[in-house]
Protein backbone atom coordinates (compact mmCIF):
# COMPACT_ATOMS: atom_id res chain seq x y z
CA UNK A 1 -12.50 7.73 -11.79
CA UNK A 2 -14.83 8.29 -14.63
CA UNK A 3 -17.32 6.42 -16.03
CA UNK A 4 -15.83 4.49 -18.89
CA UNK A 5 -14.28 2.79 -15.93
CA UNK A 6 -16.79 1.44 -14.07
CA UNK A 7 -18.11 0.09 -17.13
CA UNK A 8 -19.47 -2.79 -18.24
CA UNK A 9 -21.27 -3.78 -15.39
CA UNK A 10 -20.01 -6.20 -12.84
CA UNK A 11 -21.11 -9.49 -13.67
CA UNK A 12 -22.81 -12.42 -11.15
CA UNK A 13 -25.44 -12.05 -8.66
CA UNK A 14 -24.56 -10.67 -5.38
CA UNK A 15 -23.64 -12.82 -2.30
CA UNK A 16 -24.80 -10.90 0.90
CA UNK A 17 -28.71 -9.99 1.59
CA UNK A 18 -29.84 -7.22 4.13
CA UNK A 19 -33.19 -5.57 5.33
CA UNK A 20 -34.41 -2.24 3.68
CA UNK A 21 -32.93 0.77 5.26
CA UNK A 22 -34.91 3.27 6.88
CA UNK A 23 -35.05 5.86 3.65
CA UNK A 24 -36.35 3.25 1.57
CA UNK A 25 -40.49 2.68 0.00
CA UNK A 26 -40.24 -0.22 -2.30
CA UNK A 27 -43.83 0.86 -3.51
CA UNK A 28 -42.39 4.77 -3.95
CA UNK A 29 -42.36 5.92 -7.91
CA UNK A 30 -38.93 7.08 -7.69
CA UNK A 31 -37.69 4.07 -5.51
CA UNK A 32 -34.97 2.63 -7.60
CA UNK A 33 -35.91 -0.70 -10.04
CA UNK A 34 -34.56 -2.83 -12.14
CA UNK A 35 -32.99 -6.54 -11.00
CA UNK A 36 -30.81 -5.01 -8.68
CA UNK A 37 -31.59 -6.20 -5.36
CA UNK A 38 -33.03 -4.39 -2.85
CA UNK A 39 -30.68 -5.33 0.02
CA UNK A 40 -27.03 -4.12 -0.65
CA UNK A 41 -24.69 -5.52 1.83
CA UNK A 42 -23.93 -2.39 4.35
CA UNK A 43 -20.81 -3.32 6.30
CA UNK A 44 -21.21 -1.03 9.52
CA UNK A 45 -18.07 1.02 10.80
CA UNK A 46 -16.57 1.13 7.33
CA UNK A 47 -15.84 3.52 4.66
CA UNK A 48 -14.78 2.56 1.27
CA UNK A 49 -11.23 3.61 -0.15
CA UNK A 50 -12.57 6.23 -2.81
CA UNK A 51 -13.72 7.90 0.51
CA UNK A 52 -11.00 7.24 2.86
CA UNK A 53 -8.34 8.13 0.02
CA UNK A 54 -10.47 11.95 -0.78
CA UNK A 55 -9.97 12.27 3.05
CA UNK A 56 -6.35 11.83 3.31
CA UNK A 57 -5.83 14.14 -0.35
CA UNK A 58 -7.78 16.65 1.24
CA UNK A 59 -5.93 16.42 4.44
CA UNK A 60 -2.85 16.62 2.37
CA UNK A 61 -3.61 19.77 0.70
CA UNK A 62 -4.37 21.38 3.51
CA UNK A 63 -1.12 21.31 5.28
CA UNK A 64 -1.43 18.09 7.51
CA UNK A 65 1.55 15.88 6.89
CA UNK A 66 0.84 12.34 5.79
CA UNK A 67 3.44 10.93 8.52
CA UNK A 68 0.64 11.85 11.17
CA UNK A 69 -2.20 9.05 9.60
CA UNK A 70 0.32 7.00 7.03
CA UNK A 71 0.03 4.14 10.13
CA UNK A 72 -3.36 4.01 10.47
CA UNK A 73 -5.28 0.90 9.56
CA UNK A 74 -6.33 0.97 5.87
CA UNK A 75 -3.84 3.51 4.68
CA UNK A 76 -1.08 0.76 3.23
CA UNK A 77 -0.74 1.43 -0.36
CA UNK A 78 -1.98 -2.05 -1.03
CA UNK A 79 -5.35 -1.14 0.68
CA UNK A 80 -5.58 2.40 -0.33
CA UNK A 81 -4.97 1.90 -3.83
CA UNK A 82 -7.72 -1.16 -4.56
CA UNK A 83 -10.95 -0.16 -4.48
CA UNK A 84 -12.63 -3.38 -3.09
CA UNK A 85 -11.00 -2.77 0.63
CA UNK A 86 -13.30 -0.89 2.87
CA UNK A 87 -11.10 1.11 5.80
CA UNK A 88 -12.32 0.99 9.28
CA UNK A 89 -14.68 4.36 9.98
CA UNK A 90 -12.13 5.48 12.83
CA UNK A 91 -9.54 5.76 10.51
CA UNK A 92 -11.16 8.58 8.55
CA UNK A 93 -12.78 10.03 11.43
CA UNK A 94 -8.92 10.50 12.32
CA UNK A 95 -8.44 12.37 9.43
CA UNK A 96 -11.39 14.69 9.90
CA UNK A 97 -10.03 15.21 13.40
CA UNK A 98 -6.35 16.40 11.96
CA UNK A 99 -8.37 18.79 9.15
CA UNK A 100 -10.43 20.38 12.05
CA UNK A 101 -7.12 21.19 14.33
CA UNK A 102 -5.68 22.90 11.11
CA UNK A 103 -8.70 24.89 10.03
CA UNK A 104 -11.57 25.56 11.11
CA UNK A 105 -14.47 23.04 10.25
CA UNK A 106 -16.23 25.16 8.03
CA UNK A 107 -13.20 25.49 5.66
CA UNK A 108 -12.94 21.75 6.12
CA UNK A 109 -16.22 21.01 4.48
CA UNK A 110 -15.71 23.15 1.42
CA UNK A 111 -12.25 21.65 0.82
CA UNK A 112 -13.37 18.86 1.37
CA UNK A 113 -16.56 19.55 -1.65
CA UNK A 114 -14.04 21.45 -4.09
CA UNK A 115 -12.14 17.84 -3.77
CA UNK A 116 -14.69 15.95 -4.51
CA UNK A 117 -14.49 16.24 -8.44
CA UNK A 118 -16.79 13.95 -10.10
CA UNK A 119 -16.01 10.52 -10.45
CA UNK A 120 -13.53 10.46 -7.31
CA UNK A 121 -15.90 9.06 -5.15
CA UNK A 122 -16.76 6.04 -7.76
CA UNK A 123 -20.02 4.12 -8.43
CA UNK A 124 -21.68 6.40 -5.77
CA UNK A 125 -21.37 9.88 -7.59
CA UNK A 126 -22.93 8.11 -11.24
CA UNK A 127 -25.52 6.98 -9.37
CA UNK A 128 -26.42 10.63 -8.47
CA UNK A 129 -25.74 11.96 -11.59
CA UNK A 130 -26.63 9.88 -14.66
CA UNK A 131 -30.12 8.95 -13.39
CA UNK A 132 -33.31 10.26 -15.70
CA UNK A 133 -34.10 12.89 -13.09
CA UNK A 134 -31.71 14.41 -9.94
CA UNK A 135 -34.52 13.00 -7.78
CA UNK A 136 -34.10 9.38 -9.16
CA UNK A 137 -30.72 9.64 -8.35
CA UNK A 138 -30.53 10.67 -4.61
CA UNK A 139 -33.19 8.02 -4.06
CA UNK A 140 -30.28 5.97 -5.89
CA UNK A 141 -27.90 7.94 -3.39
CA UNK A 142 -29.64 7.00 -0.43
CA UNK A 143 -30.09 3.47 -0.99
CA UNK A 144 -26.73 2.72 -1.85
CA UNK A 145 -25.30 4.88 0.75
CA UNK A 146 -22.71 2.02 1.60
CA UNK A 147 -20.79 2.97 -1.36
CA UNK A 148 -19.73 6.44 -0.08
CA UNK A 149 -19.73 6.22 3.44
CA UNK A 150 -20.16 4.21 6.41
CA UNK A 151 -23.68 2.68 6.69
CA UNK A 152 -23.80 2.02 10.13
CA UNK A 153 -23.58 5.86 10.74
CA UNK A 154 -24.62 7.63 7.62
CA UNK A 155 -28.50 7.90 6.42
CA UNK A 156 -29.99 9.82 3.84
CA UNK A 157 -34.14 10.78 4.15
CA UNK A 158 -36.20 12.29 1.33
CA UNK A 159 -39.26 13.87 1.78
CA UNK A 160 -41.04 15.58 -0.91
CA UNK A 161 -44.03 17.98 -1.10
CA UNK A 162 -45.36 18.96 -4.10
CA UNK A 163 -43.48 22.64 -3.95
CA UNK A 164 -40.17 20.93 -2.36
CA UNK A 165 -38.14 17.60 -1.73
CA UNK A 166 -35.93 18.10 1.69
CA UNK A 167 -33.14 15.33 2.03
CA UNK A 168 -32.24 14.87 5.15
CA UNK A 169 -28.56 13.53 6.41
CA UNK A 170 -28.03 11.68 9.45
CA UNK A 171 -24.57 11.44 10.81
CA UNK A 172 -24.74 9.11 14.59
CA UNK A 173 -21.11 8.03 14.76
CA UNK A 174 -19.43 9.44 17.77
CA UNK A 175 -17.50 12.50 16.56
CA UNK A 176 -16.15 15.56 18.10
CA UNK A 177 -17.95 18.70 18.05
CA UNK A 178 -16.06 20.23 15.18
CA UNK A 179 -15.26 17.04 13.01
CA UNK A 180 -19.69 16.29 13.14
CA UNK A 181 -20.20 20.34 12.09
CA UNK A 182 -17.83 19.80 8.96
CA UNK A 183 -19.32 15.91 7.97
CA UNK A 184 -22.51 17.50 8.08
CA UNK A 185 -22.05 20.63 6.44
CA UNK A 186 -20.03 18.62 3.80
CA UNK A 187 -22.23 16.29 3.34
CA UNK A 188 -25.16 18.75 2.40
CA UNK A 189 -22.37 20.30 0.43
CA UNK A 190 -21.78 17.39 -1.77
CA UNK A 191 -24.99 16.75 -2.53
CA UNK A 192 -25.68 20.29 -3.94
CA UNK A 193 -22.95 19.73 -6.13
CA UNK A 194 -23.74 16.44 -7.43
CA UNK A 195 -27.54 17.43 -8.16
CA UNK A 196 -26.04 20.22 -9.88
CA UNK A 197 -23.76 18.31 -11.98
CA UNK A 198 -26.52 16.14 -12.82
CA UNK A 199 -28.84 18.86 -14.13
CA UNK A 200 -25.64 20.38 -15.83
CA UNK A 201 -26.62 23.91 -14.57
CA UNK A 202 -26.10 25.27 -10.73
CA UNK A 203 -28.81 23.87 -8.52
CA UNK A 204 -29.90 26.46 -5.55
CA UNK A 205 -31.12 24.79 -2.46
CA UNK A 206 -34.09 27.00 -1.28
CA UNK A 207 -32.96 26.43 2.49
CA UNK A 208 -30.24 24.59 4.01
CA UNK A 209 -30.55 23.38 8.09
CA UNK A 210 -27.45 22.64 9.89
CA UNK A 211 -27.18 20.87 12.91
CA UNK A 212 -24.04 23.11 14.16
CA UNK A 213 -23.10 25.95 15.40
CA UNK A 214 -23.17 28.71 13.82
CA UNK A 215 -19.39 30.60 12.79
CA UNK A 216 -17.90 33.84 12.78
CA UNK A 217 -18.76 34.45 9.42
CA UNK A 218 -20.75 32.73 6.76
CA UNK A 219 -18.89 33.16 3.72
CA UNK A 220 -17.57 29.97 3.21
CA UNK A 221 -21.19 28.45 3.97
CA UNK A 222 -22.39 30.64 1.34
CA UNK A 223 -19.96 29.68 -1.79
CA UNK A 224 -20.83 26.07 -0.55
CA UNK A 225 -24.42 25.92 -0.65
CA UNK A 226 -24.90 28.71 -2.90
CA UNK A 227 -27.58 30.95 -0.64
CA UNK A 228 -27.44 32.62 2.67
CA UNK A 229 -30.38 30.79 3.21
CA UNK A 230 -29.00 28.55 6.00
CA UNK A 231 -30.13 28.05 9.63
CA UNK A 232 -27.80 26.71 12.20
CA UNK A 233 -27.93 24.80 15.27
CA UNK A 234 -31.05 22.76 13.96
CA UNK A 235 -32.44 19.95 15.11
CA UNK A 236 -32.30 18.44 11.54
CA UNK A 237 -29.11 18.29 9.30
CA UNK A 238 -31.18 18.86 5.69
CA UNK A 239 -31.06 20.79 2.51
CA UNK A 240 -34.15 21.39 0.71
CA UNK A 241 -34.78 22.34 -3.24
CA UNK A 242 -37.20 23.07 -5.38
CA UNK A 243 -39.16 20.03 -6.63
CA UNK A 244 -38.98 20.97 -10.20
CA UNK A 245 -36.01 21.33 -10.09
CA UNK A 246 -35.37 17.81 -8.99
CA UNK A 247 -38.38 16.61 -11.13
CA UNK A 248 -37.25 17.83 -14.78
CA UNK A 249 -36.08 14.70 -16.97
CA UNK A 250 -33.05 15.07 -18.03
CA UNK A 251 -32.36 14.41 -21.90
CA UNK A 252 -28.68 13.74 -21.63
CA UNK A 253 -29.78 10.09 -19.46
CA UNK A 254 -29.13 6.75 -21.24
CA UNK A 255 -32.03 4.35 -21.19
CA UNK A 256 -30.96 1.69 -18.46
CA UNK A 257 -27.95 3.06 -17.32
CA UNK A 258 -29.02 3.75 -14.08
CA UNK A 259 -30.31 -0.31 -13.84
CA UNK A 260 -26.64 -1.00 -15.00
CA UNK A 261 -25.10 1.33 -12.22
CA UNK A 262 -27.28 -0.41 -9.73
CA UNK A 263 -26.13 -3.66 -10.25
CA UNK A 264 -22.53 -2.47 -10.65
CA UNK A 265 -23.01 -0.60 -7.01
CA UNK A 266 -23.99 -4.30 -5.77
CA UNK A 267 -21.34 -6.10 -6.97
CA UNK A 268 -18.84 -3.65 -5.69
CA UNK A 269 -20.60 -4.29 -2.15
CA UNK A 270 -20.71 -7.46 -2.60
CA UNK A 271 -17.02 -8.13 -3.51
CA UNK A 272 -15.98 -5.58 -0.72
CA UNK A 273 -13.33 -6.91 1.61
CA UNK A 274 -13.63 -4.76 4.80
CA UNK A 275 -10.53 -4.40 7.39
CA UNK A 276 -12.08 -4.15 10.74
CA UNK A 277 -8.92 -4.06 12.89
CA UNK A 278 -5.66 -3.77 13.14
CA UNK A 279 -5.30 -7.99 13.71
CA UNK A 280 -7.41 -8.61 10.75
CA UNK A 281 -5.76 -6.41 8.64
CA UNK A 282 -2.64 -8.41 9.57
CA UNK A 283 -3.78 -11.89 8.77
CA UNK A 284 -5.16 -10.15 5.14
CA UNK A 285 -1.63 -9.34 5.16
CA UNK A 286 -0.30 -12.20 5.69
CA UNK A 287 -2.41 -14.66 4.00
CA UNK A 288 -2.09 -12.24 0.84
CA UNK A 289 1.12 -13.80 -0.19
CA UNK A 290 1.51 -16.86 -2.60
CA UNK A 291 0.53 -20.23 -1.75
CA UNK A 292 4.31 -21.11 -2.94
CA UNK A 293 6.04 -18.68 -0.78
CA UNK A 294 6.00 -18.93 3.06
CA UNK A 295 5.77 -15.17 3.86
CA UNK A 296 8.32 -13.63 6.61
CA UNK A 297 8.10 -10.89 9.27
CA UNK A 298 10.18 -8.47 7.19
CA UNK A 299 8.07 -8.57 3.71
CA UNK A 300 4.99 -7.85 5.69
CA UNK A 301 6.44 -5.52 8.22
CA UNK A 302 7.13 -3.87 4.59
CA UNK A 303 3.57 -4.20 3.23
CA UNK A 304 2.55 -2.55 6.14
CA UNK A 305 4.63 0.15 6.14
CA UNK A 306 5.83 -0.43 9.61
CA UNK A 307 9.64 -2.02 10.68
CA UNK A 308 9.83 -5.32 12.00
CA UNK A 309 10.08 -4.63 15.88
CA UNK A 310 7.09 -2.20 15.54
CA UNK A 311 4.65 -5.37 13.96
CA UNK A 312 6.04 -7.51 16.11
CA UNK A 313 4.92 -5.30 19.02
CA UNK A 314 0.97 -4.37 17.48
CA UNK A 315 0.79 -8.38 17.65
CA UNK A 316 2.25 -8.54 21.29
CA UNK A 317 -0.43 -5.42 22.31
CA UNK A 318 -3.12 -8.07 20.27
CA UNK A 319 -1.67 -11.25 22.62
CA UNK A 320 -0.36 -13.27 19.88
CA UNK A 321 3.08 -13.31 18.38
CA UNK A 322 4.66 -14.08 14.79
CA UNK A 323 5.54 -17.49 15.46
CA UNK A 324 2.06 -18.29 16.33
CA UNK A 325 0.21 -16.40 13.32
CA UNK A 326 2.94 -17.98 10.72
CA UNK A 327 2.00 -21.40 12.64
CA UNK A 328 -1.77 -20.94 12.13
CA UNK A 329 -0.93 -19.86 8.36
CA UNK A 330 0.37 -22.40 7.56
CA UNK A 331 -1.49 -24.76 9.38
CA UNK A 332 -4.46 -23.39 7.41
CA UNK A 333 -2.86 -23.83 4.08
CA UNK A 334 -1.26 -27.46 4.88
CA UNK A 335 -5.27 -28.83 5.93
CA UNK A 336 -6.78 -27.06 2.39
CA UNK A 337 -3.85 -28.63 0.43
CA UNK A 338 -3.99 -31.98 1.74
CA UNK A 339 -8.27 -32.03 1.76
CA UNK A 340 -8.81 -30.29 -1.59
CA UNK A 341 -6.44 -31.45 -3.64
CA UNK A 342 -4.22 -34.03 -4.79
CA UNK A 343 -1.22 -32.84 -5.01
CA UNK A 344 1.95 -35.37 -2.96
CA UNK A 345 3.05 -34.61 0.62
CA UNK A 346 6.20 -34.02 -0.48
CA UNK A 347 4.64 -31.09 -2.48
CA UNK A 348 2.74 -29.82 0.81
CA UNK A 349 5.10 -29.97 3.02
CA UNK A 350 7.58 -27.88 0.58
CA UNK A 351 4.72 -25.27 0.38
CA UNK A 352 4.28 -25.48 3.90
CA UNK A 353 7.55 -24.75 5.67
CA UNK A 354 8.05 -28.31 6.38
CA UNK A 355 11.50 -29.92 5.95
CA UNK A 356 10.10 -33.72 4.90
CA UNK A 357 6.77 -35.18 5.04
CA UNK A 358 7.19 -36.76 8.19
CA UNK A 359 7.72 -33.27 9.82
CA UNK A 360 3.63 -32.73 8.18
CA UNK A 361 2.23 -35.90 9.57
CA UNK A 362 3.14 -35.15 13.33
CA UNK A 363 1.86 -31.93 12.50
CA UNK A 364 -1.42 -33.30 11.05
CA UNK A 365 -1.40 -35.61 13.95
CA UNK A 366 -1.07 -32.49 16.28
CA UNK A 367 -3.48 -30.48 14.62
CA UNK A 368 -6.65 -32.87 13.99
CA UNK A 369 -6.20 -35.63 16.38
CA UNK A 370 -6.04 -37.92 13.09
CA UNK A 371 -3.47 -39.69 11.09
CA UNK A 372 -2.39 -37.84 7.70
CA UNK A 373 -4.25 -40.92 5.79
CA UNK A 374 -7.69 -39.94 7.60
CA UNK A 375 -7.60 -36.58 6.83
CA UNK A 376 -6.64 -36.88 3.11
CA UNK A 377 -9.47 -39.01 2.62
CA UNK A 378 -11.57 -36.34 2.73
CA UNK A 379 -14.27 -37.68 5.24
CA UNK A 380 -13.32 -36.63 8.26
CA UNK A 381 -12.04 -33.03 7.60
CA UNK A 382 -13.22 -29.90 6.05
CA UNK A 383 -10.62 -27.35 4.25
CA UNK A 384 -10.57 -25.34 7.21
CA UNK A 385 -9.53 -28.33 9.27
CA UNK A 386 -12.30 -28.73 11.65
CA UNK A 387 -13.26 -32.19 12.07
CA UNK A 388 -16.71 -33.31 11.18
């Protein structure tokens, strides 16, 4: 992704309001400004697709096969491929897992960096880099951390002196041993490289502090972070640079692009659709398809990318079956029709599965406790079909 394409900005206000995160001092100089709002949506235990899709290239080109995390939740092409889904977190910690087993987890993290080309993690990486100084931007990168990664888990701290600025990176999900030494170590990893990217010259951390063990050898640490300067098992996870280095306007910034990101970075939040489990990730399945077209076990079975007996299965393991999921569908879609619009019940009950009308009204009947006529009138019913 590059930045042509996440331009021009998003356009709207946002619909979801949260409390500051930890990181943030509204009154701080560098705290971002501008009318974005200062309480992007978060949506704990998920990670966007940019992210989950750089996991499973990475995982790729490093020799695991796709057929051992194609079925997990979020990794349908239909999910994968549109930016506004958000995966569930355990679905790329999976994929962290499989790197670690192949290599070891500090050849993980730099694969995972030299991956992470600019632009390929979206909103998140221009926020970092096209800021008036690198420092701007990881404020910008810590605020809107929910872009990149999974919120719930992931926090970035800044502290700056007036020799240094450390940025701290907190990772509490519950992760093996290995996969929490490569997320950290790539995470510190990343944000060298996008600092450096924004200052358009290489960017050398003055110490880096890694909360893991330390390995064999340090090579691969070193290219990384670009120093040997790096403790291990510490009680901290941070990198530190010089704060002039982080300080130095930048001349290649556009007046008010970094406003324009911000409110982009919202709306992307805002729009976000996030798949939770593997039942909800059904029913966005299933309710994806046409209001016309009565959608049937085989065509999602195929949007899945599972066979028919193995759906039919993950919805026995979830107590519920086909039958009943179609039945609530379409009960869902018959109650909007008939209370939102005006179209004939002939009309509904063709869009509905039903053979005639009277087929719908002892289904209304069933449904509401109502007659048909009550509910169209609109009084008694809301579009989701819940009497008032």
């Amino acid at each position: 992704m590059t930045l042509d394409q996440l331009l021009p900005p998003a356009k709207g206000p946002t619909r979801h309001q949260q409390g500051l995160t930890r990181h943030e001092d509204p009154a701080h100089p560098h705290s971002p400004t501008g009318p974005a709002s200062a309480y992007p949506p978060q949506f704990p235990g998920t990670t966007p697709a940019a992210f989950t899709r750089l996991n499973a290239s990475t995982a790729k080109n490093s020799g695991v096969s796709p057929a051992k995390y194609a079925s997990l939740l979020g990794m349908a092409p239909q999910h994968l491929t549109d930016d506004r889904y958000r995966m569930p977190a355990s679905t790329s910690i999976r994929i962290w897992e499989l790197m670690t087993l192949q290599a070891p987890w500090h050849e993980v993290a730099l694969r995972m960096a030299e991956e992470s080309t600019l632009g390929s993690l979206g909103v998140w990486d221009y926020l970092v880099t096209q800021a008036p100084t690198p420092l701007e931007g990881l404020y910008d990168a810590a605020r809107y951390v929910a872009t990149v990664a999974d919120a719930g888990t992931e926090t970035l701290h800044i502290e700056e002196t007036e020799q240094h600025v450390t940025i701290s990176h907190v990772n509490a999900a519950d992760l093996t041993d290995d996969v929490a030494s490569a997320v950290r170590a790539y995470a510190l990893g990343l944000l060298r490289q996008r600092v450096s990217e924004s200052a358009r010259r290489s960017i050398i951390p003055t110490k880096v502090a890694l909360a893991a063990r330390a390995p064999q050898t340090h090579q691969t640490l070193i290219h990384l972070y670009g120093t040997r300067a790096i403790d291990f098992a510490s009680p901290v996870n941070s990198i530190t640079f010089k704060a002039s280095d982080l300080t130095t306007p930048l001349p290649h910034a556009a007046p008010g692009l970094s406003d324009l990101l911000r409110r982009h970075a919202e709306q992307s939040l805002a729009d976000a659709i996030p798949l939770h489990d593997w039942l909800a990730h059904f029913r966005t399945t299933l309710r994806g398809a046409p209001d016309a077209e009565i959608p049937t076990v085989r065509v999602v079975a195929q949007q899945m990318s599972l066979s028919t007996r193995t759906l039919q299965r993950r919805l026995e393991e979830h107590e519920t079956t086909w039958s009943e999921e179609l039945q609530a569908l379409r009960r869902e879609r018959a109650l909007r029709l008939l209370t939102t619009t005006d179209m004939t019940l002939d009309s509904v009950a063709r869009r509905t599965g039903y053979s005639d009308p009277g087929g719908l009204r002892r289904a209304v009947r069933r449904w509401t406790g109502q007659p048909l006529a009550a509910v169209r009138s609109h009084d008694n019913t809301d579009p989701a079909g819940t009497p008032r």
